[in-house]
Protein backbone atom coordinates (compact mmCIF):
# COMPACT_ATOMS: atom_id res chain seq x y z
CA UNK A 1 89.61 -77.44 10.23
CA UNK A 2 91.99 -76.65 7.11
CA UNK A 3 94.97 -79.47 6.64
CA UNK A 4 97.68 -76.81 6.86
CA UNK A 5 96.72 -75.99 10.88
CA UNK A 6 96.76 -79.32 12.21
CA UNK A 7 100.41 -78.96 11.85
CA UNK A 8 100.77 -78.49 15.81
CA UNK A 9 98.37 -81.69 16.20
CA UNK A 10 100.63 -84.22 14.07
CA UNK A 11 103.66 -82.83 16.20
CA UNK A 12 102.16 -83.70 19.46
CA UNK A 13 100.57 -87.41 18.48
CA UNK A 14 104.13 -87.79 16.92
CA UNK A 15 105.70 -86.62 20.02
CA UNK A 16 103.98 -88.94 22.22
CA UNK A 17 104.14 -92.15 19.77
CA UNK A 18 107.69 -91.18 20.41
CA UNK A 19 107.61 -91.40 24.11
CA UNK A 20 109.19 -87.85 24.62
CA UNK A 21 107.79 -85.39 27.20
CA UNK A 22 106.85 -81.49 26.12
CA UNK A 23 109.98 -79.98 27.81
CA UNK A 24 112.75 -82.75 25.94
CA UNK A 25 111.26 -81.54 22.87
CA UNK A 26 111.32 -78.23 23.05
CA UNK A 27 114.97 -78.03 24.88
CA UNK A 28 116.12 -80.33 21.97
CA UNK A 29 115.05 -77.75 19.24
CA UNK A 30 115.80 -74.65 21.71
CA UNK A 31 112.66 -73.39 22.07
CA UNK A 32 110.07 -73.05 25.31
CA UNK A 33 107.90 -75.67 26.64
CA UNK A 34 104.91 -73.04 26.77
CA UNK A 35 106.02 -72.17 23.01
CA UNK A 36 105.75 -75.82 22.06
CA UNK A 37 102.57 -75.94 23.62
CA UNK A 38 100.85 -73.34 21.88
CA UNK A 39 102.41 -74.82 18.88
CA UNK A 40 100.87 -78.19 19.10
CA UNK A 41 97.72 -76.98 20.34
CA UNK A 42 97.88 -74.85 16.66
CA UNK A 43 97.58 -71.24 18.55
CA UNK A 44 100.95 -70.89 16.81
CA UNK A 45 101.61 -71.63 13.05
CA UNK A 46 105.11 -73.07 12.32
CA UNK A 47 107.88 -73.69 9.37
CA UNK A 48 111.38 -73.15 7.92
CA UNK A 49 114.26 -74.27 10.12
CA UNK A 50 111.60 -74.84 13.70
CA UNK A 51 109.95 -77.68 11.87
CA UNK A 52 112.93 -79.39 10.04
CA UNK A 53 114.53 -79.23 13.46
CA UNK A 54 111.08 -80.81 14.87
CA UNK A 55 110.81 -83.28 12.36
CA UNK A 56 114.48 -84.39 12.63
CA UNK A 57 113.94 -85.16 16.31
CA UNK A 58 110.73 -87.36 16.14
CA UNK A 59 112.53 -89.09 13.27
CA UNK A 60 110.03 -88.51 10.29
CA UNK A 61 109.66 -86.34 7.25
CA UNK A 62 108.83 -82.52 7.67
CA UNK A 63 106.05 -83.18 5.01
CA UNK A 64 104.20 -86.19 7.49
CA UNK A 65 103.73 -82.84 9.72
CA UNK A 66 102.48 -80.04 7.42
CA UNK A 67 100.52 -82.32 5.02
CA UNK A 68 99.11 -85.11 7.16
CA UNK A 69 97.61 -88.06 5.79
CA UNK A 70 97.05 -88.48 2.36
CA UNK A 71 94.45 -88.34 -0.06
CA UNK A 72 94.12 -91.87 0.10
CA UNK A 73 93.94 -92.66 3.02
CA UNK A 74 91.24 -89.62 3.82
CA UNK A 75 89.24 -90.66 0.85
CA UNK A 76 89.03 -94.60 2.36
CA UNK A 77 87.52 -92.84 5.66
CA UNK A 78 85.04 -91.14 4.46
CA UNK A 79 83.82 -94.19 2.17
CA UNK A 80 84.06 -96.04 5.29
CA UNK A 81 82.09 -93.66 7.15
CA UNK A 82 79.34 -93.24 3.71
CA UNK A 83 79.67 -97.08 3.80
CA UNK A 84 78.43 -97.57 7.42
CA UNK A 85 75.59 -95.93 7.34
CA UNK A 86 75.60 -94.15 10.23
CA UNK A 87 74.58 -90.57 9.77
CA UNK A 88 76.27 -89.23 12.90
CA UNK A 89 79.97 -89.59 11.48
CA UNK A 90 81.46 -86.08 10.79
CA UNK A 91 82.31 -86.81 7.65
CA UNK A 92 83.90 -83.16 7.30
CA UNK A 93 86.45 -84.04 10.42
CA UNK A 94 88.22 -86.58 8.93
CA UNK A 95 90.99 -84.75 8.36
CA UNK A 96 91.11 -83.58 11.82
CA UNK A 97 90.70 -87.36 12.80
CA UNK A 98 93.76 -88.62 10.56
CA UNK A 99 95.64 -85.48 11.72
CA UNK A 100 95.56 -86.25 15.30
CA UNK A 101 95.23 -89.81 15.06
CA UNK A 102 96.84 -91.04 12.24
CA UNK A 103 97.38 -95.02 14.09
CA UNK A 104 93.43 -95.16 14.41
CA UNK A 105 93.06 -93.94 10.53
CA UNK A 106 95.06 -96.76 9.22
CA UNK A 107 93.27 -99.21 11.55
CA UNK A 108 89.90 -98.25 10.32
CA UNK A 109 91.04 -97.81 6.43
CA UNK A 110 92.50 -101.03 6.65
CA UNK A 111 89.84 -102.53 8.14
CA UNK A 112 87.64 -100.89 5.56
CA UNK A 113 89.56 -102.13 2.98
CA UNK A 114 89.41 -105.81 4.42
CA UNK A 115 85.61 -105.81 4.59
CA UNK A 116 85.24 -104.52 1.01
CA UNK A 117 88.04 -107.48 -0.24
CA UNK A 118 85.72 -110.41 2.20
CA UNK A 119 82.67 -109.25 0.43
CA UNK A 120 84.13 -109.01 -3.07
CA UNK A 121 85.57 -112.52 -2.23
CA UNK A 122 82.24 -113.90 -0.86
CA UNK A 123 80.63 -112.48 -3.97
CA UNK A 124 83.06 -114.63 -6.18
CA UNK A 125 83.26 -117.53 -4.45
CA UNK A 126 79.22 -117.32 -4.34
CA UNK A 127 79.33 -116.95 -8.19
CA UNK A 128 81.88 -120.13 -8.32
CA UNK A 129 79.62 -122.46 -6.18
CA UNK A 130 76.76 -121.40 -8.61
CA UNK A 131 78.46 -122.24 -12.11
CA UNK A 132 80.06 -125.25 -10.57
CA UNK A 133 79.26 -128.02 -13.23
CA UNK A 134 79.20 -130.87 -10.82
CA UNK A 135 77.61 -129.31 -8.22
CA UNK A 136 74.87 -127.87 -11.12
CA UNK A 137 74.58 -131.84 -12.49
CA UNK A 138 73.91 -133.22 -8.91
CA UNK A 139 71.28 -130.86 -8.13
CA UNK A 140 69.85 -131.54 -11.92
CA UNK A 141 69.86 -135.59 -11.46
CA UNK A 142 68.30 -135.22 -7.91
CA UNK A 143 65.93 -132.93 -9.21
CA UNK A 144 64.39 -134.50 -12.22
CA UNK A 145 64.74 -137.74 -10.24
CA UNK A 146 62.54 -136.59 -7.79
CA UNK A 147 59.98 -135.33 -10.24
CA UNK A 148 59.67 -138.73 -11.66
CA UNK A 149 58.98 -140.16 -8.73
CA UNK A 150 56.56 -137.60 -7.41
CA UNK A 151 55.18 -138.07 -11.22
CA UNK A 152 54.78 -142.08 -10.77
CA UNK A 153 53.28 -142.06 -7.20
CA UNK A 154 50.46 -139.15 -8.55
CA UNK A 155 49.90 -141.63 -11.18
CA UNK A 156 49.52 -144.66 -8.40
CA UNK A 157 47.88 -142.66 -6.04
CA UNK A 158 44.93 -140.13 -8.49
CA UNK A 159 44.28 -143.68 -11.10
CA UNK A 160 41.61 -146.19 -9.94
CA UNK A 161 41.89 -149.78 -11.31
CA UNK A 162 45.32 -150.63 -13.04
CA UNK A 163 46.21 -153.30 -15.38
CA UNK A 164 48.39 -155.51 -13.15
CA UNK A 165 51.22 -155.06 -16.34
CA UNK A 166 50.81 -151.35 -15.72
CA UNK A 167 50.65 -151.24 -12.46
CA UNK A 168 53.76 -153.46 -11.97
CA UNK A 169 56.14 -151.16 -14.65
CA UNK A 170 54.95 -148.34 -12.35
CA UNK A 171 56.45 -149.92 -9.07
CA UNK A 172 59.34 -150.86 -10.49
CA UNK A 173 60.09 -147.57 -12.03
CA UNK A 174 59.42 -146.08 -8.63
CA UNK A 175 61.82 -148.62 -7.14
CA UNK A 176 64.37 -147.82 -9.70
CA UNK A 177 64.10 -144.09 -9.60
CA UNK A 178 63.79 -144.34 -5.44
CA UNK A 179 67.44 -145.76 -5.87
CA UNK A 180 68.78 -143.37 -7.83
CA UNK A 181 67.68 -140.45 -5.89
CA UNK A 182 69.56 -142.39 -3.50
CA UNK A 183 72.75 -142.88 -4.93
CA UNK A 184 72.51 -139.02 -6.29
CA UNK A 185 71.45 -137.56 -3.22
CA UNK A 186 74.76 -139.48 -0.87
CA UNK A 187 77.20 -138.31 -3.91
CA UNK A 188 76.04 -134.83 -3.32
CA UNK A 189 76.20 -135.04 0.05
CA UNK A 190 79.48 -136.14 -0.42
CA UNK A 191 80.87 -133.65 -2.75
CA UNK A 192 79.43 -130.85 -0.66
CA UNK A 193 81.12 -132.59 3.03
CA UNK A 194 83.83 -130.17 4.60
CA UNK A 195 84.20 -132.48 7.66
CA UNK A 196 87.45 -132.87 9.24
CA UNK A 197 87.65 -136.28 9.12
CA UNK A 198 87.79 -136.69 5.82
CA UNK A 199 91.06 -135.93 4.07
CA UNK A 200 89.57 -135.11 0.78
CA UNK A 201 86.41 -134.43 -0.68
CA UNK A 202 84.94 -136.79 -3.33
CA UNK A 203 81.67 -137.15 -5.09
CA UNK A 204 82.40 -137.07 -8.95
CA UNK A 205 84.11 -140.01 -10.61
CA UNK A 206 87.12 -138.81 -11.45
CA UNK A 207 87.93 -137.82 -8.16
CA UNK A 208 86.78 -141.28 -6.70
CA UNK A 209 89.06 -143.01 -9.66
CA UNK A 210 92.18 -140.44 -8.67
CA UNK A 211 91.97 -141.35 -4.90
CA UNK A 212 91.74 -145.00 -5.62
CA UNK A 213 95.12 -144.31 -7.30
CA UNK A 214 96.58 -142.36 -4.36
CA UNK A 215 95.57 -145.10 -2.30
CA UNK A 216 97.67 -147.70 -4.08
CA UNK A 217 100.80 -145.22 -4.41
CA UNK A 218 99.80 -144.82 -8.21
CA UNK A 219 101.71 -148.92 -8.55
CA UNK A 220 100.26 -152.10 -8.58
CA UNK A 221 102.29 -154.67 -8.11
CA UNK A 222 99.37 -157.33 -8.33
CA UNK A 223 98.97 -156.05 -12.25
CA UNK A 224 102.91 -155.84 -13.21
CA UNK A 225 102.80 -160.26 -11.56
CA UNK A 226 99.40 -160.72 -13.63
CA UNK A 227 97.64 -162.60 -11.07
CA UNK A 228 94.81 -160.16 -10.80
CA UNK A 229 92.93 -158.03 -13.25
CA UNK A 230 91.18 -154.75 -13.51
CA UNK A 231 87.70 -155.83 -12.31
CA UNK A 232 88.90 -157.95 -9.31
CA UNK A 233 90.69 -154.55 -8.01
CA UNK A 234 87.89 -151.83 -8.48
CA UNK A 235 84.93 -154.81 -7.37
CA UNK A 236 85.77 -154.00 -3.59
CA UNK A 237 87.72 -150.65 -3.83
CA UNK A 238 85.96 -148.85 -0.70
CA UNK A 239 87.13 -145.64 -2.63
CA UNK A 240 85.07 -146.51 -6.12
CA UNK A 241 81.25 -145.58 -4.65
CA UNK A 242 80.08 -145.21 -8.23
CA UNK A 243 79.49 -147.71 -11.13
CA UNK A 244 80.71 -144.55 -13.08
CA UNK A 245 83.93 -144.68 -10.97
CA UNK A 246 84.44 -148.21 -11.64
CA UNK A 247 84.54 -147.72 -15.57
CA UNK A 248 86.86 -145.29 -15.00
CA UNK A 249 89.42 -146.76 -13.02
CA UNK A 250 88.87 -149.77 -15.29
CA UNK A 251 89.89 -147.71 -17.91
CA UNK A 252 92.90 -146.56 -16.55
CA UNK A 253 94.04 -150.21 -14.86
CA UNK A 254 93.70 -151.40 -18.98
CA UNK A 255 95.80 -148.79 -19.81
CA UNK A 256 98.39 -149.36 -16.81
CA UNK A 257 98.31 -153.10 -17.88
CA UNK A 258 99.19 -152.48 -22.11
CA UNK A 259 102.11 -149.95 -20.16
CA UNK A 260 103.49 -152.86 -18.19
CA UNK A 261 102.99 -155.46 -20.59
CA UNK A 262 105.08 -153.26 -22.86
CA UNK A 263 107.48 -152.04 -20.43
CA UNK A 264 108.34 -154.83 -18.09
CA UNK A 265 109.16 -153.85 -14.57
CA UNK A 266 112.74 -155.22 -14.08
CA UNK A 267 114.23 -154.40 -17.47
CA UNK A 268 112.40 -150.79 -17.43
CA UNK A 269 113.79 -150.04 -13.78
CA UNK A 270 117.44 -151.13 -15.14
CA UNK A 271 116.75 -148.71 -18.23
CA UNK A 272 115.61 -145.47 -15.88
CA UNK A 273 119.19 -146.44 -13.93
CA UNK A 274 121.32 -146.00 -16.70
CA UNK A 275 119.10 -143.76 -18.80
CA UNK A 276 117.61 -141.23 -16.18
CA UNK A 277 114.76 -139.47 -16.42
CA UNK A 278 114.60 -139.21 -20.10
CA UNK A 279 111.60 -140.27 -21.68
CA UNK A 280 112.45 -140.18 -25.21
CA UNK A 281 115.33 -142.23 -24.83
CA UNK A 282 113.35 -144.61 -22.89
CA UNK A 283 110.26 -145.02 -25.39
CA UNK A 284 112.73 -146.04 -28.39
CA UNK A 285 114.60 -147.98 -25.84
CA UNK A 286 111.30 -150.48 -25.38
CA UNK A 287 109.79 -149.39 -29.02
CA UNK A 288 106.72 -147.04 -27.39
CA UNK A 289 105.51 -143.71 -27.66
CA UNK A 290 106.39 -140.69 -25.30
CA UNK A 291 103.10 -140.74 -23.60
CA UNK A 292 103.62 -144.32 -22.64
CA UNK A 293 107.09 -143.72 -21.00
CA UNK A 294 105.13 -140.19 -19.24
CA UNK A 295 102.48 -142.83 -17.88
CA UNK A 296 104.60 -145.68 -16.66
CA UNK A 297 107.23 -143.18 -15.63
CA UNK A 298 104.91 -141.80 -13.32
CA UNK A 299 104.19 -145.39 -12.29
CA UNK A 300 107.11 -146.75 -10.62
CA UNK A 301 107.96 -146.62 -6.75
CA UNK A 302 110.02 -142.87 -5.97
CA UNK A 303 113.01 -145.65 -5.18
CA UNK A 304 112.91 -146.65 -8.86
CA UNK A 305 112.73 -143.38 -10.46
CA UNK A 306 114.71 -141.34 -7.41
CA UNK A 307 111.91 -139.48 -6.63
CA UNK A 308 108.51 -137.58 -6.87
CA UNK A 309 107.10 -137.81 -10.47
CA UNK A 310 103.65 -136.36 -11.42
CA UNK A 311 101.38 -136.51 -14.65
CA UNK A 312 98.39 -134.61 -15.94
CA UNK A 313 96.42 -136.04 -19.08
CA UNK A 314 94.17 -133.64 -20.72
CA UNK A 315 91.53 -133.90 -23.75
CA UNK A 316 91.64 -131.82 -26.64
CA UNK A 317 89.38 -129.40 -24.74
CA UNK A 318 91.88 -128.56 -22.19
CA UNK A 319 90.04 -130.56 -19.24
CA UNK A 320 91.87 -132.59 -17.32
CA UNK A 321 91.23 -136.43 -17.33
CA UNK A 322 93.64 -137.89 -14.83
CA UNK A 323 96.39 -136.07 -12.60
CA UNK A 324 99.11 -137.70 -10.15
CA UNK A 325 99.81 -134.63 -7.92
CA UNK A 326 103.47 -133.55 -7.09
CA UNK A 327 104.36 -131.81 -4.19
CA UNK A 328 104.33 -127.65 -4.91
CA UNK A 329 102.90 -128.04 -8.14
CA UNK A 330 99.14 -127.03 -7.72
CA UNK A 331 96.18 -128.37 -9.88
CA UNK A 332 93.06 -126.74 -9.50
CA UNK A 333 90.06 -129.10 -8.31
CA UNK A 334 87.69 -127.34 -10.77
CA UNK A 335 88.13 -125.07 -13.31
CA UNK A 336 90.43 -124.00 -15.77
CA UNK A 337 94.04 -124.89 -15.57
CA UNK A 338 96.77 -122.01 -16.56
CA UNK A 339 97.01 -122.20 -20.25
CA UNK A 340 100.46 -121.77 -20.03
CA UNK A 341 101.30 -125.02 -18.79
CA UNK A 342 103.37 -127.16 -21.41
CA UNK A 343 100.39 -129.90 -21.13
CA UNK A 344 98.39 -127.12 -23.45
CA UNK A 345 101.21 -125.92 -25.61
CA UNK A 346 101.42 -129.28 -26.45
CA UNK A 347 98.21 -129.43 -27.87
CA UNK A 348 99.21 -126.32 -30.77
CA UNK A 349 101.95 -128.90 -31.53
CA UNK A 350 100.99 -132.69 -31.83
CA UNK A 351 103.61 -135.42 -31.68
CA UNK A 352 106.01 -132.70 -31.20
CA UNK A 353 107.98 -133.65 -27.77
CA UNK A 354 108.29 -130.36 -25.55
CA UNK A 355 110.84 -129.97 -22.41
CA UNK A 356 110.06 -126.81 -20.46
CA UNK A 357 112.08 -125.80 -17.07
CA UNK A 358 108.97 -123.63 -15.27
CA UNK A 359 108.21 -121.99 -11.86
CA UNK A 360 105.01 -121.92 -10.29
CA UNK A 361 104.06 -118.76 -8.74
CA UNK A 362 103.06 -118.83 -5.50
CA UNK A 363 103.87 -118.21 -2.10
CA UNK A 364 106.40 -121.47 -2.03
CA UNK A 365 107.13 -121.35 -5.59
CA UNK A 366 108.89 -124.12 -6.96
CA UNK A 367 110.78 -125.11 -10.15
CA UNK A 368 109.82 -128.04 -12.31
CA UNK A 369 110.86 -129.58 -15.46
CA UNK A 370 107.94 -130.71 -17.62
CA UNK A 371 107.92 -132.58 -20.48
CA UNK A 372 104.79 -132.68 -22.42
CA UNK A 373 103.38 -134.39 -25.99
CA UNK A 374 100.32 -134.36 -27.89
CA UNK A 375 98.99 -137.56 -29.79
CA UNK A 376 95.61 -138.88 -31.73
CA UNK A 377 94.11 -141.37 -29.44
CA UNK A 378 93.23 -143.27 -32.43
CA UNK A 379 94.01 -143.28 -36.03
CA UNK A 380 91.40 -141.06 -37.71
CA UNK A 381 89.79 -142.07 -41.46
CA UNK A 382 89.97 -139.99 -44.14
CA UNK A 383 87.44 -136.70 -43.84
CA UNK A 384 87.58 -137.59 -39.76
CA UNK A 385 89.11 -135.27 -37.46
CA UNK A 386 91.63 -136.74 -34.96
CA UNK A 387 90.93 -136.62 -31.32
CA UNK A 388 93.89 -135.61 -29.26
CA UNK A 389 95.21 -136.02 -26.02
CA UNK A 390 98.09 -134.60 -23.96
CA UNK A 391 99.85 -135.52 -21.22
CA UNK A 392 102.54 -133.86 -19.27
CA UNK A 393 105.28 -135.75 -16.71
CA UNK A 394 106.16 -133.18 -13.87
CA UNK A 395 110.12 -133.89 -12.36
CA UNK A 396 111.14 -131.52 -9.36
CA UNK A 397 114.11 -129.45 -9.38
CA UNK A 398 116.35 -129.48 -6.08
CA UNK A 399 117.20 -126.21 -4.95
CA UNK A 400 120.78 -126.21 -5.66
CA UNK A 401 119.79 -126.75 -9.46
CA UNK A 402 117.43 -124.89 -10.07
CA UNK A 403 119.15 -121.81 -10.64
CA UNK A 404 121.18 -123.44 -13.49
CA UNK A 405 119.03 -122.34 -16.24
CA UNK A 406 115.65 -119.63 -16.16
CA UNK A 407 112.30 -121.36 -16.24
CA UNK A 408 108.91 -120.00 -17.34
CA UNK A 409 106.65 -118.38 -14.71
CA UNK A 410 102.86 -120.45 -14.99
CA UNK A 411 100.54 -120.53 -12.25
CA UNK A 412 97.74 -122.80 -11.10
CA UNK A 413 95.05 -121.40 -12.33
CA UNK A 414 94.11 -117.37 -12.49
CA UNK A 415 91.54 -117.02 -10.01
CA UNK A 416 94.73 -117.76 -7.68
CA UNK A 417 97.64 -116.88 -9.31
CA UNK A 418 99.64 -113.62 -8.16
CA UNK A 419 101.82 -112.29 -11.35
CA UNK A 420 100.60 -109.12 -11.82
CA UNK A 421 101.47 -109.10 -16.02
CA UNK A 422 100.10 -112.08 -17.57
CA UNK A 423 99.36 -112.89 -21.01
CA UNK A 424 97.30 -115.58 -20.54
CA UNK A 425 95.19 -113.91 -17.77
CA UNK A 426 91.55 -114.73 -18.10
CA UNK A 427 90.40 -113.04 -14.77
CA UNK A 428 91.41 -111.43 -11.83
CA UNK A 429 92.96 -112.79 -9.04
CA UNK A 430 91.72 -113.05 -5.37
CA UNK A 431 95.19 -112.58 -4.16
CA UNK A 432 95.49 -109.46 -5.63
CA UNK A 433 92.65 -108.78 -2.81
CA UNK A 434 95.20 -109.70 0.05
CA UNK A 435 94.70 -113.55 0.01
């Protein structure tokens, strides 16, 4: 049936979405009920003044009458119908269909629609798990560890008399290997654990070494009083299951102690009160570098420093080596970071401070001001290359200020970021999908 004669059959599902009988219609625009009813039954064809009238009283545009649903929307239903595979959809009646039915048509476009967006987003998120680099090490180190022990028991198990030297190096490499498979196989299990009862998922060492931190608040008091060290902390940490972990955290304890030896607890608190939040003035304050004050900044109780503080600390690379999260500012677990974070323009600009006032997008997005510098980690020799890292101190903005002066839109990373125009785009977004 052509578009321009279901005219009639729009007017009556309009008419009865609209609660009005046959009769109130047609006494509102002065005409019959019998006329009416040949009208929407399209035994009569109908324009000018009749359907303006018509139109005015069911409280929608004469064009929603005479032209039905649109392209779109007909086009979606008969991919939904070519999708489904069933060959007894009347693929030539969905015009009819939308005509008289235009409620059901958007239900089944939009449901169309949604499948298509789930299985574009399965295919993604399948793609994801399958380049994950952790998740592609685990499976590596389980893998080859299990070949070398399947390779050292065939050896056992096909060779007749061993030297007892031999055939002791043997058991102890199967012993060895048996434990690593071990230790593998529970961090994978680990990574890969969704359960409910636990809060976060761990499995890789940095993210053992960053909930050890959250654990302690990011402060150690037993550090700032020196009667502990490093090693005595991380020995029993339940959260360090990892001898990589360990070295980690180590790492970062040595570094927290050189940032409290140089900037004292007391006299650094009594600096931030009369200084602020201003971490150049504090680093020639106690003689340091800006990354120090970023670091120990980030450090002190909210009661010292007024507040939430976070801190990201990236490699030269762009990945990210340690992060102290702040509420509404999103890091990505895995994956790239948005490159338009300050952390990264620092690194086109070493030992140049940077101060940037940004927003990330979002559904609650939230303003931040970010300060951000670049430095060697090391002095490099002549014909060496300096290796640099950056790190970037994250304050808050209340609501009331935040408005004082514009801030740069970044996101958290592009597979979920929502700006429609970006620069720095690397790939689509799944919330352009409808997440």
């Amino acid at each position: 049936m052509a578009r321009d004669t279901l005219t009639g059959s729009r007017i009556r599902e309009r008419r009865t979405i609209s609660g009005l009988r046959q009769a109130d219609l047609a006494r509102q625009v002065g005409i019959s009920a019998s006329y009416l009813n040949l009208i929407e039954h399209n035994r009569r064809r109908i324009g000018g003044k009749l359907l303006v009238d018509i139109a005015q009283v069911l409280g929608v545009e004469p064009s929603m009458l005479t032209e039905g649903a649109e392209a779109a929307l007909l086009a979606t239903l008969r991919e939904a119908a070519a999708d489904s595979g069933v060959a007894s959809a009347e693929i030539d009646r969905a015009d009819e269909f939308a005509g008289r039915f235009p409620g059901w048509a958007e239900v089944m476009a939009a449901a169309h629609r949604r499948i298509a967006s789930l299985e574009r987003t399965v295919e993604t998120l399948s793609d994801r798990l399958t380049h994950d680099p952790h998740l592609g090490a685990s499976l590596h180190e389980v893998l080859s560890t299990a070949a070398a022990i399947r390779s050292t028991a065939s050896i056992l198990a096909e060779t007749g008399e061993l030297e007892p030297e031999w055939r002791d190096r043997f058991h102890r490499n199967l012993n060895e290997d048996s434990a690593r498979l071990a230790e593998s196989s529970k961090a994978l299990v680990t990574y890969l654990d969704e359960s409910e009862t636990s809060a976060e998922r761990r499995g890789v060492p940095q993210e053992e070494a960053e909930a050890f931190f959250a654990a302690h608040g990011h402060h150690f008091p037993e550090l700032e009083q020196g009667t502990t060290t490093p090693e005595d902390l991380t020995r029993a940490a339940a959260h360090l299951t990892s001898p990589a972990a360990r070295i980690l955290t180590n790492e970062e304890l040595a570094v927290y102690v050189e940032d409290a030896a140089a900037m004292p607890l007391e006299p650094f608190s009594k600096a931030v009160t009369t200084l602020g939040i201003a971490p150049l003035e504090l680093a020639r304050e106690f003689g340091v570098d800006p990354a120090a004050t970023f670091r120990r900044l980030a450090a002190m109780p909210e009661t010292v420093v007024g507040g939430e503080l976070g801190l990201v600390i990236c490699d030269a690379s762009g990945s990210i080596l340690f992060r102290k999260p702040v509420t509404g500012f999103n890091m990505p677990r895995h994956g790239e970071s948005c490159p338009l974070w300050p952390l990264f323009v620092a690194l086109n600009r070493p030992l140049v401070p940077i101060r940037r006032r940004v927003a990330q997008q979002g559904r609650n997005a939230a303003v931040f001001e970010c300060f951000a510098v670049a430095w060697p980690q090391v002095m490099a020799d002549f014909e060496e290359d300096p290796v640099f890292r950056s790190a970037m101190l994250m304050r808050p903005i209340p609501g009331s200020e935040a408005e004082d002066e514009p801030s740069d839109p970044v996101g958290s990373s592009c597979r979920v970021c929502p700006r429609d125009v970006c620069p720095a785009r690397r790939e689509p977004s799944i919330l352009s999908e409808g997440f």
